[in-house]
Every structure is written in C-alpha cells, then in structure tokens.
N, C-alpha and C. Protein backbone atom coordinates (compact mmCIF):
# COMPACT_ATOMS: atom_id res chain seq x y z
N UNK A 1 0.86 -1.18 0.00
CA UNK A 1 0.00 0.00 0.00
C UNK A 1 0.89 1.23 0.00
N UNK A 2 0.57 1.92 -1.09
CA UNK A 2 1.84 3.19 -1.21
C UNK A 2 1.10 4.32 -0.13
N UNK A 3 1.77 5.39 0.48
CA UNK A 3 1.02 6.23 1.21
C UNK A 3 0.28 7.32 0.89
N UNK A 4 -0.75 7.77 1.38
CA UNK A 4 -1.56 8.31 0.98
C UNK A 4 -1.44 10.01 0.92
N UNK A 5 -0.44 10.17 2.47
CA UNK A 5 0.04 11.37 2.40
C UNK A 5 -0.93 12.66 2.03
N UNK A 6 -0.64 13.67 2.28
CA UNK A 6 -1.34 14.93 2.01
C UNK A 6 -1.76 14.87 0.32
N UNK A 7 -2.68 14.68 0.24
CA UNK A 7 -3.02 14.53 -1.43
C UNK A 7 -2.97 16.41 -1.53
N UNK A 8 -2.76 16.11 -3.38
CA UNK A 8 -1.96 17.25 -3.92
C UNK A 8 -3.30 17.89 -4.36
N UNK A 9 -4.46 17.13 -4.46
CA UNK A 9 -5.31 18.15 -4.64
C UNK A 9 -6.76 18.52 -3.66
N UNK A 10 -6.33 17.94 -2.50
CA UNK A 10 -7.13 17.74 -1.09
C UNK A 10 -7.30 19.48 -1.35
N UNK A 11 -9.05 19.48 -0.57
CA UNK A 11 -9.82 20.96 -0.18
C UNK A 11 -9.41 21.29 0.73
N UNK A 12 -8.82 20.13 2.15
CA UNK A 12 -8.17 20.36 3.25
C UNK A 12 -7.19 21.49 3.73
N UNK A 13 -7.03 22.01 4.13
CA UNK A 13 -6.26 22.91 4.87
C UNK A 13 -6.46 23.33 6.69
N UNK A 14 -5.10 23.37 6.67
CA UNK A 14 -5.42 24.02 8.35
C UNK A 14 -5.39 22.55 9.22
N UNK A 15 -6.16 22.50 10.49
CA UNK A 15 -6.19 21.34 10.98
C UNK A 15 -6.88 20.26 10.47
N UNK A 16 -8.02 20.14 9.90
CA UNK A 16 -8.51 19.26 8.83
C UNK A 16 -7.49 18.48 8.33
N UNK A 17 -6.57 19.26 7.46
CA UNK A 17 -5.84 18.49 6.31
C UNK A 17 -4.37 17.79 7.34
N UNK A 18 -4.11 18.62 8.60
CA UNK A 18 -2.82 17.79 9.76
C UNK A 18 -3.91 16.76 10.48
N UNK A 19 -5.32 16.10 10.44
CA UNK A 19 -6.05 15.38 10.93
C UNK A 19 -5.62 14.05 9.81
N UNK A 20 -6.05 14.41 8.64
CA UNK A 20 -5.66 13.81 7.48
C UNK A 20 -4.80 13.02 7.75
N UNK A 21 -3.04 13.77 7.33
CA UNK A 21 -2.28 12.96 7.04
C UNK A 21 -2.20 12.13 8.33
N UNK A 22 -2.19 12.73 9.49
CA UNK A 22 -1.66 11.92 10.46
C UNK A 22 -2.77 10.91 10.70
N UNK A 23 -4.33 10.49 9.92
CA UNK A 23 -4.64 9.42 9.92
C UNK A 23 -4.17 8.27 8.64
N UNK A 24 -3.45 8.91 7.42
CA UNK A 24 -3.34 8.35 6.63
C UNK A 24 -1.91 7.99 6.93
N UNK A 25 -0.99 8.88 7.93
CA UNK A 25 0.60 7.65 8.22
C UNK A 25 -0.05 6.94 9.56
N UNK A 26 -1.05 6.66 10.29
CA UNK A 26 -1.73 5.59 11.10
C UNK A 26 -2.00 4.77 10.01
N UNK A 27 -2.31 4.55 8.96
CA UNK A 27 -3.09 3.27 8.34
C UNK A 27 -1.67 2.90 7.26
N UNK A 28 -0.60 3.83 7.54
CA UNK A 28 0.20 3.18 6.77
C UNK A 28 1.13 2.17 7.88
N UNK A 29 1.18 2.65 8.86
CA UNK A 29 2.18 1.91 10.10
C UNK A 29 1.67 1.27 10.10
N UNK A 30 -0.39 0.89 10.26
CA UNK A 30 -0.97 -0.13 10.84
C UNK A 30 -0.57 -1.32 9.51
N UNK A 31 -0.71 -0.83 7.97
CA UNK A 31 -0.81 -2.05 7.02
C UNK A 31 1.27 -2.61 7.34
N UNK A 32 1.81 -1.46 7.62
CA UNK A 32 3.34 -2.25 7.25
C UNK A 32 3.44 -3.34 8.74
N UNK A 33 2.78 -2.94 9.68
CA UNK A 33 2.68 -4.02 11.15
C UNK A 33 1.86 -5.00 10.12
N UNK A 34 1.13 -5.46 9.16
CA UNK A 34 0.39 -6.67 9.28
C UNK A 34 -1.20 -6.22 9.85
N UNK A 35 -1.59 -5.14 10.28
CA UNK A 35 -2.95 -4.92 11.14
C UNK A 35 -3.91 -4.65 10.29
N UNK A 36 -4.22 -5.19 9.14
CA UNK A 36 -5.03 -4.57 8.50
C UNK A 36 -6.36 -4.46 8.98
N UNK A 37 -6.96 -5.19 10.31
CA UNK A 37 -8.27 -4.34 10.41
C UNK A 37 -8.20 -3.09 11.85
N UNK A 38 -6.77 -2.91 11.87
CA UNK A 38 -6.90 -1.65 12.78
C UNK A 38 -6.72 -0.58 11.42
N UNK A 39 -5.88 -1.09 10.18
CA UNK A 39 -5.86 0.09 9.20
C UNK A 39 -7.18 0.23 8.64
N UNK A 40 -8.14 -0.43 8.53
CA UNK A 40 -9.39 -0.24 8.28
C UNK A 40 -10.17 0.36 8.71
N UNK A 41 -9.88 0.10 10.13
CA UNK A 41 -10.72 1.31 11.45
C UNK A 41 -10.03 2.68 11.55
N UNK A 42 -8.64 2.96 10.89
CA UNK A 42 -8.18 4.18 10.88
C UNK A 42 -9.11 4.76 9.47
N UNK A 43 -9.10 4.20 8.67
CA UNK A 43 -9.40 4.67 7.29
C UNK A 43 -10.92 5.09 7.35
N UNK A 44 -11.63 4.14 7.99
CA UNK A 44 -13.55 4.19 8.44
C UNK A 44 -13.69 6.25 9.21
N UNK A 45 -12.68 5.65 9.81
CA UNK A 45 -12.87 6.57 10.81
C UNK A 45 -12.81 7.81 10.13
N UNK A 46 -11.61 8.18 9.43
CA UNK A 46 -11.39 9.33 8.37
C UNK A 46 -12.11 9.74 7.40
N UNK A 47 -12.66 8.19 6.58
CA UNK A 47 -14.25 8.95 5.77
C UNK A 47 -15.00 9.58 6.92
N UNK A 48 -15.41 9.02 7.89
CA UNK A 48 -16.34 9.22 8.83
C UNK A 48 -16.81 10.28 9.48
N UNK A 49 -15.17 11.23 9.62
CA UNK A 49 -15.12 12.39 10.29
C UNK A 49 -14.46 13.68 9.08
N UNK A 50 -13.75 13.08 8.01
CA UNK A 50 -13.54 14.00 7.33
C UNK A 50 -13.21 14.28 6.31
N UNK A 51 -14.78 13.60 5.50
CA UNK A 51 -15.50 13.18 4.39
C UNK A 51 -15.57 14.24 3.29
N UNK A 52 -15.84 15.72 4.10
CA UNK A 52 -16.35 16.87 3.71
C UNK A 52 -14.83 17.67 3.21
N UNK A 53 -13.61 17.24 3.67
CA UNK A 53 -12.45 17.67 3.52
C UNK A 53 -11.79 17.52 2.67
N UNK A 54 -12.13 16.31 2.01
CA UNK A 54 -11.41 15.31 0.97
C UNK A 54 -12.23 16.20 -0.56
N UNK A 55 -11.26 16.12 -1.68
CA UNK A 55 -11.43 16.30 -2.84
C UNK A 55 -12.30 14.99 -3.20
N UNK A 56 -13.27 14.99 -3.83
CA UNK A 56 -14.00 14.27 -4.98
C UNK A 56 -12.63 12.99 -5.29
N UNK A 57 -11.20 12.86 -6.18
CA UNK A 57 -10.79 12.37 -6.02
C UNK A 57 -10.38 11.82 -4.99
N UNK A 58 -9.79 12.87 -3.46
CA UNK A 58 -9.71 11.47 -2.42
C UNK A 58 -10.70 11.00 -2.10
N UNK A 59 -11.89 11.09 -2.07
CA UNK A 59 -12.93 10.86 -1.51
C UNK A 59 -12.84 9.69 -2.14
N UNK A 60 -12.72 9.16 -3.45
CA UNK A 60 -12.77 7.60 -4.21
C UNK A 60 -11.76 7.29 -4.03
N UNK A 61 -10.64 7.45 -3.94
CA UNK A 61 -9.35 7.00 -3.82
C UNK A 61 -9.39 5.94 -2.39
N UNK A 62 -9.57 6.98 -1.27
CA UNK A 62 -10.25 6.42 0.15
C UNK A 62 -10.95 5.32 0.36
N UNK A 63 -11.82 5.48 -0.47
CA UNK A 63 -13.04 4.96 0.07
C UNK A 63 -12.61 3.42 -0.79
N UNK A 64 -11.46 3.62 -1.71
CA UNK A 64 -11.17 2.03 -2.47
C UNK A 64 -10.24 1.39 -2.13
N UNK A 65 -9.48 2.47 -1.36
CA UNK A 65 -8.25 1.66 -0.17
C UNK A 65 -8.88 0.62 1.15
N UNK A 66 -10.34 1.49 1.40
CA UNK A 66 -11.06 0.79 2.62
C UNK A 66 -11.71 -0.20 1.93
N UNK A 67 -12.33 -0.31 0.81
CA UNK A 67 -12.82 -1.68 0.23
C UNK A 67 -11.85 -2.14 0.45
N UNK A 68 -10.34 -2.36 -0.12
CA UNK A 68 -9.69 -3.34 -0.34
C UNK A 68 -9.06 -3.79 1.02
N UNK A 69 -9.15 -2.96 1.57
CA UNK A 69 -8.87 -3.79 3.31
C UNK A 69 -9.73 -4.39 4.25
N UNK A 70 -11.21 -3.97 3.52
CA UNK A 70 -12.46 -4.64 3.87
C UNK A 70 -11.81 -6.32 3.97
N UNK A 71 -11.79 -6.51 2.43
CA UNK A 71 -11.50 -8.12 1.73
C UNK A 71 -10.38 -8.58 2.88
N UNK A 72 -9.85 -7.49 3.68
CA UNK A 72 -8.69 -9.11 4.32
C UNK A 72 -9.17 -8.49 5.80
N UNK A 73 -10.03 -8.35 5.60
CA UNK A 73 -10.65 -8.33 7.46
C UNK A 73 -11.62 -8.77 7.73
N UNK A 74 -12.44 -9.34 8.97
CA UNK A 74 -13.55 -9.79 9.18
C UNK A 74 -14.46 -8.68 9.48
N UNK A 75 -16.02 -8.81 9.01
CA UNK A 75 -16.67 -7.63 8.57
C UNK A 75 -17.74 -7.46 10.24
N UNK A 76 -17.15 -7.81 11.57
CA UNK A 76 -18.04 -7.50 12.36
C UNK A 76 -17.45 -6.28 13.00
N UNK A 77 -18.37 -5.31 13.22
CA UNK A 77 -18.43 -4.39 14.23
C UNK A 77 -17.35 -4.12 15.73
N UNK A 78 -17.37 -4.64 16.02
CA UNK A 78 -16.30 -4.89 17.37
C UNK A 78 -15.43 -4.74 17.75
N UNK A 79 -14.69 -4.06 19.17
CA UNK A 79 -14.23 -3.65 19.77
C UNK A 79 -12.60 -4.11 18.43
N UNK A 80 -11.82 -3.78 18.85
CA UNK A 80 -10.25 -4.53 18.32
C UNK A 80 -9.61 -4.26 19.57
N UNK A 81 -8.85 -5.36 20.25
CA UNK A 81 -8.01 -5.56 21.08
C UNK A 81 -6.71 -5.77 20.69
N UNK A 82 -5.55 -4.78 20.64
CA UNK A 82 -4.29 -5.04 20.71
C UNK A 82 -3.35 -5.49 21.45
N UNK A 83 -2.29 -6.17 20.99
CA UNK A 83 -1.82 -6.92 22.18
C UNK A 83 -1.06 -6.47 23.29
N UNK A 84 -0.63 -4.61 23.05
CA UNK A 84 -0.71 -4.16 24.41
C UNK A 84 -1.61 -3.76 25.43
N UNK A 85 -3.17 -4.29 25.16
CA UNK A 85 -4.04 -4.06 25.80
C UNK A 85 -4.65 -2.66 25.55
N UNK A 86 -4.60 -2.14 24.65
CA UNK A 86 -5.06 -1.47 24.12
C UNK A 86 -6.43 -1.79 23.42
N UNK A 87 -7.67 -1.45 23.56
CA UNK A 87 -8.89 -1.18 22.90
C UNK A 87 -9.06 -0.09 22.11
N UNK A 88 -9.12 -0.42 20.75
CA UNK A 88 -9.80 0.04 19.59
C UNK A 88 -11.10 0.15 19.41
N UNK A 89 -12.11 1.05 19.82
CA UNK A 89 -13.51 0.59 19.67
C UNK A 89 -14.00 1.17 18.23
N UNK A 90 -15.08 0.17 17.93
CA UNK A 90 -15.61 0.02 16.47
C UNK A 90 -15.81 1.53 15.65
N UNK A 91 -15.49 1.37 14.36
CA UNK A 91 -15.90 2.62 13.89
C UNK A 91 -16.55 2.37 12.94
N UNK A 92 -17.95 2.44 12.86
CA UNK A 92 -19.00 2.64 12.15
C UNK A 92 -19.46 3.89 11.45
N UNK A 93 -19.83 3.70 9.84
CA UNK A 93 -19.77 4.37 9.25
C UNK A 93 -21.63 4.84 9.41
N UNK A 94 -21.94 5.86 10.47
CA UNK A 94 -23.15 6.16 11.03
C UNK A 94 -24.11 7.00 9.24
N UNK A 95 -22.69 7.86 8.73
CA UNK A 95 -23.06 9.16 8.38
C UNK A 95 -22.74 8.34 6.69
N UNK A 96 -23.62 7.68 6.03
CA UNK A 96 -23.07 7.39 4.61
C UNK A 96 -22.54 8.56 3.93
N UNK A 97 -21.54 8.24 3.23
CA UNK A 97 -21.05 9.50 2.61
C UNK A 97 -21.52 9.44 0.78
N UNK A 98 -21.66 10.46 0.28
CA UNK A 98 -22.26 10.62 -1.09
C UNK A 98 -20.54 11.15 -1.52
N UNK A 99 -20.59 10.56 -3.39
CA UNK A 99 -19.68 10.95 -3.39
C UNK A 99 -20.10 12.31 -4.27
N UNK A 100 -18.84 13.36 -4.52
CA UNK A 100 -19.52 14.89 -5.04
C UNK A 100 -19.80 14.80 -6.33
C-alpha cells in the first residue's frame, strides 16, 4: 500500500488536512505491522469524520483503499483488542457519505 500522504489536490487545509495525514501515516504503520483491520478502522474513521475535507478524487481513492482492506478483514463491528491491551472501539460508518 503506497502512502496516501497529504493529497496534492485535497480541499483540506489548516487542521482538517494535519487530521488527514496523520490518519493516513496511522493506516500506513498499521498495514506495514500486518494490522489490517486496525488500518481499516483508521481509514472508516477518516471517511467518517472528514469526508467533507477530501477532494471528490480522495474521496474515491479512500473509500477504495477501505474496500480493499475490507476483503482481508472480518466484517463485524467490534471492539479490536491489541496486544498491548489497548482497545480500539468500532468505527461505524453512522453518516453514509455521497460521493460529489
């Protein structure tokens, strides 16, 4: 998975767009650890909260990185427990997003 990094043509700016990257180098640490359904719950989470931020292109770009990490994760809801005891709780996509 190459990184997603501050896209070059993101609407983002300001704290929005430093929310961004620093969820998109979380889902890159999480895929190079092997975690792909904590990188999934980073990625959910980022449509989730900042859907409205993303260019039309990231907005599909996103949203096809999280399909494809869908396919190697199991599709229930639930907490994620890491093995430093750390809880991940579920991130559900409440707010469907349209694309522009």
């Amino acid at each position: 998975m190459t990184c997603l990094c501050v896209f070059s043509d993101s609407t983002a700016a300001g704290w929005p767009a430093l929310q961004i990257n620093l969820l998109q180098q979380l889902v890159v640490a999480a895929r190079r650890m092997g975690k792909s359904q904590l990188a999934a719950r980073h990625l959910t989470f980022l449509l989730e909260t900042l859907w409205n931020h993303l260019s039309a292109a990231d907005q599909r770009e996103t949203a096809k990185k999280l399909q494809d990490l869908a396919l190697e994760c199991e599709g229930s809801p639930v907490s994620l427990n890491l093995e430093s005891g750390v809880v991940i709780p579920p991130a559900n996509l409440t707010n469907i997003p349209l694309a522009k």
